[in-house]
C-alpha atoms as a PDB file:
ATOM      1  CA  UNK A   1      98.807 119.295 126.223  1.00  0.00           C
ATOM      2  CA  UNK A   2      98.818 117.887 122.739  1.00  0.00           C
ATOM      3  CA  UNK A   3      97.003 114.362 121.371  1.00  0.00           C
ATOM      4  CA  UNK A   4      99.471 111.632 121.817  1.00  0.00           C
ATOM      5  CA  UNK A   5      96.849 109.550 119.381  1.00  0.00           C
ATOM      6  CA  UNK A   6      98.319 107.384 117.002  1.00  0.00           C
ATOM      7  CA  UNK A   7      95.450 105.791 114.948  1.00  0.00           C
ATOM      8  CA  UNK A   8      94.132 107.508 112.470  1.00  0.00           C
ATOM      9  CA  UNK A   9      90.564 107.535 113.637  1.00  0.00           C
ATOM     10  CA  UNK A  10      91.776 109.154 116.986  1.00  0.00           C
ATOM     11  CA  UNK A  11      94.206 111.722 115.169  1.00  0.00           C
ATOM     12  CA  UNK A  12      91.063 112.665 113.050  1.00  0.00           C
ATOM     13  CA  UNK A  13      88.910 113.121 115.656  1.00  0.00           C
ATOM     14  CA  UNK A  14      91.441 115.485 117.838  1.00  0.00           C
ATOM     15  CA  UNK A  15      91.563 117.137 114.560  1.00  0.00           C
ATOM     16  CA  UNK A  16      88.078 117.650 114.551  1.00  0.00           C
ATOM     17  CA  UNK A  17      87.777 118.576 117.915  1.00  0.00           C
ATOM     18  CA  UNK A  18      90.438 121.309 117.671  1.00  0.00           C
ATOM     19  CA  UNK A  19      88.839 122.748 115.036  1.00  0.00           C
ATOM     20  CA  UNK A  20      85.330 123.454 116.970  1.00  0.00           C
ATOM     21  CA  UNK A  21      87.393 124.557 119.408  1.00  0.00           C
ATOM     22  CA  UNK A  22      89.488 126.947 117.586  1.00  0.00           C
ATOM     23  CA  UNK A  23      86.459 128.062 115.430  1.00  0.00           C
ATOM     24  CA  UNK A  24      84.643 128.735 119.049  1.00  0.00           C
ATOM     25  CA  UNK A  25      87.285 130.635 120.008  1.00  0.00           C
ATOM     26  CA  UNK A  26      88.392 132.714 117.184  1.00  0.00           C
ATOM     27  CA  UNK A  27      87.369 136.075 118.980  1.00  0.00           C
ATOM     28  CA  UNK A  28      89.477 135.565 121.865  1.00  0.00           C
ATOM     29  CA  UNK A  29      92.238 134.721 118.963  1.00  0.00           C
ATOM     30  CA  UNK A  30      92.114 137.483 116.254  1.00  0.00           C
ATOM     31  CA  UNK A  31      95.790 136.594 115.302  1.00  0.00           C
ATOM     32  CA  UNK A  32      95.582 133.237 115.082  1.00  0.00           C
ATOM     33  CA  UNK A  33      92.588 133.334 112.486  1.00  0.00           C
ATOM     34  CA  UNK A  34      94.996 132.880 109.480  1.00  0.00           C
ATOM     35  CA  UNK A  35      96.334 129.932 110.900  1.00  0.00           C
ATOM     36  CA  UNK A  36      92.788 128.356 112.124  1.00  0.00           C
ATOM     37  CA  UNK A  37      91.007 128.644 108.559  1.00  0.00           C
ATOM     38  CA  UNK A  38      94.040 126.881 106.710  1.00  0.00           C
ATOM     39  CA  UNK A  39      93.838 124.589 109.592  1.00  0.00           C
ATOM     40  CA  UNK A  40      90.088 124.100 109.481  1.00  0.00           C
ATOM     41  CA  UNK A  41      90.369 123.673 105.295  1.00  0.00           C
ATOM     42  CA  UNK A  42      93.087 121.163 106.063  1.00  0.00           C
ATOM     43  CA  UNK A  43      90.839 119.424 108.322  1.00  0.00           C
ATOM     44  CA  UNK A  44      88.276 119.253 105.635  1.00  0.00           C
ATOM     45  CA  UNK A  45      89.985 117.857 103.040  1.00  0.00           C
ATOM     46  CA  UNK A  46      91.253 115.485 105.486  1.00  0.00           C
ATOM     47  CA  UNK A  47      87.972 114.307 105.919  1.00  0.00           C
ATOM     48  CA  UNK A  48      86.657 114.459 102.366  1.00  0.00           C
ATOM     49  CA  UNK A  49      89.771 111.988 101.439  1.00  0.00           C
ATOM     50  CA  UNK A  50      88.576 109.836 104.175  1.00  0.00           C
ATOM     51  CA  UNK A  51      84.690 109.710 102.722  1.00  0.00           C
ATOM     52  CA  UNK A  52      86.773 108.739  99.296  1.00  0.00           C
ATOM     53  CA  UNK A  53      88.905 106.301 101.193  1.00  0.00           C
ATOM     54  CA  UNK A  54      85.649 104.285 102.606  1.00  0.00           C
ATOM     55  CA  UNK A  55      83.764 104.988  99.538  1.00  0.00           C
ATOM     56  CA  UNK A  56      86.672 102.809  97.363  1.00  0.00           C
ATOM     57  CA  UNK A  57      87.124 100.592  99.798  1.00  0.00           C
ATOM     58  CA  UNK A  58      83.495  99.193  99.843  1.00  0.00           C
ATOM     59  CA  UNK A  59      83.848  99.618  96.049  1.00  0.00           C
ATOM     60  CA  UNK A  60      87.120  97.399  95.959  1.00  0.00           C
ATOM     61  CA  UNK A  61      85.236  94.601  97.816  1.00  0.00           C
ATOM     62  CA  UNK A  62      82.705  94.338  95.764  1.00  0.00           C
ATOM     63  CA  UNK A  63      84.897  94.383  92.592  1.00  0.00           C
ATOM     64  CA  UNK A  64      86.791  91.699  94.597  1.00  0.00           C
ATOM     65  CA  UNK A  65      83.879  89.909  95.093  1.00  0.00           C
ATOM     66  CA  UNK A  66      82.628  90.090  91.097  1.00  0.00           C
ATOM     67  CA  UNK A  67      85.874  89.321  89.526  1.00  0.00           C
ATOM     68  CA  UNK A  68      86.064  86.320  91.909  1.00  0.00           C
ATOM     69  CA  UNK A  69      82.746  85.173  90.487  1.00  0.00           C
ATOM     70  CA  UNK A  70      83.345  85.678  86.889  1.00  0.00           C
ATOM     71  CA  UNK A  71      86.538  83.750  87.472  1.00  0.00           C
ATOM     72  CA  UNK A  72      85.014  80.709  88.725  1.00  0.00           C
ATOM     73  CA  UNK A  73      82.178  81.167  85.786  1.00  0.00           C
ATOM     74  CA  UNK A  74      84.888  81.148  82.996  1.00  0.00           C
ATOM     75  CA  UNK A  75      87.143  78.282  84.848  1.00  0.00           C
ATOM     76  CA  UNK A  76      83.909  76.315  84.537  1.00  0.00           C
ATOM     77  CA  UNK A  77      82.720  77.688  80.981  1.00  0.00           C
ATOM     78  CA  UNK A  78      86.312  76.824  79.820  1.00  0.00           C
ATOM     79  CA  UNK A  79      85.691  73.212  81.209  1.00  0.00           C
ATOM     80  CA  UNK A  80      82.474  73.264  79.311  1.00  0.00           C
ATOM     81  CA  UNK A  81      84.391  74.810  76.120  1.00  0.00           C
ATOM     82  CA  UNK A  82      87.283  72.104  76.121  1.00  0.00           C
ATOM     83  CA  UNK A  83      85.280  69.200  76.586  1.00  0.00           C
ATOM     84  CA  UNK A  84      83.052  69.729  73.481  1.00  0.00           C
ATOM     85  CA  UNK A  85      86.389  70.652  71.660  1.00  0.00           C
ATOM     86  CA  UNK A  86      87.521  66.892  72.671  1.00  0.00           C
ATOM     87  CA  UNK A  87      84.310  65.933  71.972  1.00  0.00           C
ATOM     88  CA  UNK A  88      84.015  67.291  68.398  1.00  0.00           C
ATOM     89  CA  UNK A  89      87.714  66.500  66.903  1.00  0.00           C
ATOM     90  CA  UNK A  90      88.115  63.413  68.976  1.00  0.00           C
ATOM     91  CA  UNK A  91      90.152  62.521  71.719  1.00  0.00           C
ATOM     92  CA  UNK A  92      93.308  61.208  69.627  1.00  0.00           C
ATOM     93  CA  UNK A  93      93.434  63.924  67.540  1.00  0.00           C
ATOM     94  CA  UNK A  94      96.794  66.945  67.664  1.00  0.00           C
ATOM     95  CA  UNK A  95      94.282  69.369  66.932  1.00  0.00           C
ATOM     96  CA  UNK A  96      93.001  69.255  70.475  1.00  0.00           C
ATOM     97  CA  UNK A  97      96.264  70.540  72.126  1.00  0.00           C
ATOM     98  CA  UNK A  98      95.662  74.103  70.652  1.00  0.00           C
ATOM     99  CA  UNK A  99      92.797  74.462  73.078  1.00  0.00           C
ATOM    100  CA  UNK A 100      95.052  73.228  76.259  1.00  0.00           C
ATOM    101  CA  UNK A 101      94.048  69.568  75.945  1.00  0.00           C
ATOM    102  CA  UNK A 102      96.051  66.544  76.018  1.00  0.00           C
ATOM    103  CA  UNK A 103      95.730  64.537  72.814  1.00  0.00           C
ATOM    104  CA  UNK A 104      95.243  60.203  73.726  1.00  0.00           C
ATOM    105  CA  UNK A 105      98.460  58.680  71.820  1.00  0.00           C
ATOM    106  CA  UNK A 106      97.630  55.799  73.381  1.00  0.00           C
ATOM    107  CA  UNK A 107      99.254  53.618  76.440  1.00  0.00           C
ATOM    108  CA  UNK A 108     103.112  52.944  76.628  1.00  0.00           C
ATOM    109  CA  UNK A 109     103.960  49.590  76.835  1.00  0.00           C
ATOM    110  CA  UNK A 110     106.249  48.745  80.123  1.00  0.00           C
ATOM    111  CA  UNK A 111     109.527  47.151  78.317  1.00  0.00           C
ATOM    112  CA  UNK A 112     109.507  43.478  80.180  1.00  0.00           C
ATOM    113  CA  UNK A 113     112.883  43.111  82.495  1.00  0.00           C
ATOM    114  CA  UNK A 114     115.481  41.542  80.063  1.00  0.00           C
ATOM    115  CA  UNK A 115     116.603  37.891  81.558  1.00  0.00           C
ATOM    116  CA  UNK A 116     120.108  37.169  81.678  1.00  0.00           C
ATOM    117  CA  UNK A 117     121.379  34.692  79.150  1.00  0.00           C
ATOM    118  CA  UNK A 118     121.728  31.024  81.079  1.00  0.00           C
ATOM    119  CA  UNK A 119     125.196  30.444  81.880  1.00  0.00           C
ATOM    120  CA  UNK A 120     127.053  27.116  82.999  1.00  0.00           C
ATOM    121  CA  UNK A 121     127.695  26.783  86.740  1.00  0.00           C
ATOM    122  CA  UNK A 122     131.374  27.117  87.013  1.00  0.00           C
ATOM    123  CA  UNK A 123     132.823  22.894  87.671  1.00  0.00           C
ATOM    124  CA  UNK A 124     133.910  22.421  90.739  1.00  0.00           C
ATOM    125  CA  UNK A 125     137.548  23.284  91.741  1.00  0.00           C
ATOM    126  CA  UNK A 126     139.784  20.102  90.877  1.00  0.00           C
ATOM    127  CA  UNK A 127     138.115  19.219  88.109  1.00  0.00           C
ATOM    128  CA  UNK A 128     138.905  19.392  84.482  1.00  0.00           C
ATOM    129  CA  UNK A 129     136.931  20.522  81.581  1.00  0.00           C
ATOM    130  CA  UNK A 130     136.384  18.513  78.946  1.00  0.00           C
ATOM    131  CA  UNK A 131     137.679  18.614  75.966  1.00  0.00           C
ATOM    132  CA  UNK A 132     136.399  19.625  72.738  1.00  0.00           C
END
């Protein structure tokens, strides 16, 4: 009855296993042996490509783990970098905003809410204004 595995650890290892088997058995199967050495260098590569698989993986992590590092380094070199760039030219000065930094030009003044112009109540009704 045939492997009903599914992960690839399990579908490896009934690889594996029918390859002992088959390579146990081979004189009981003369004319199967073309079949069982492709299926036994299949098998191998398989597991070669697998070696390579874990092999880059580690390898990924640890370039994961190195860029991340050098990342944060320059973030905080570039903090280092910009603030003796302010310091050098000056914090008002255009010059600055090459390097990513905003120039000082200085607080804005909050405009003060106009006040309406005074008017004259309105007279009362029944009255009459007086002449000019």
């Amino acid at each position: 009855m045939p492997s009903r595995e599914t992960r690839t650890a399990g579908v490896l290892g009934d690889l594996q296993n029918l390859s002992m088997t088959m390579e146990a058995n081979k004189d009981l199967l003369p004319d199967l042996e073309p079949l069982r050495l492709k299926f036994t260098g299949i098998v191998t590569q398989t597991l070669e490509v697998r070696k390579q698989q874990v092999a880059l993986q580690a390898s990924k992590q640890a370039s994961s783990k190195q860029f991340q590092k050098l990342l944060t380094e320059g973030k905080a070199m570039a903090d280092v970098l910009r603030t003796a760039v302010k310091s050098h030219f000056g914090p008002r000065e255009e010059k600055i905003a090459e390097f990513g930094l905003q120039p000082f030009r200085g607080r804005k003044v909050k405009a003060a809410p106009e006040k309406p112009a005074p008017t004259t109540p309105p007279a009362p009704a029944g009255t009459a204004e007086p002449a000019k």
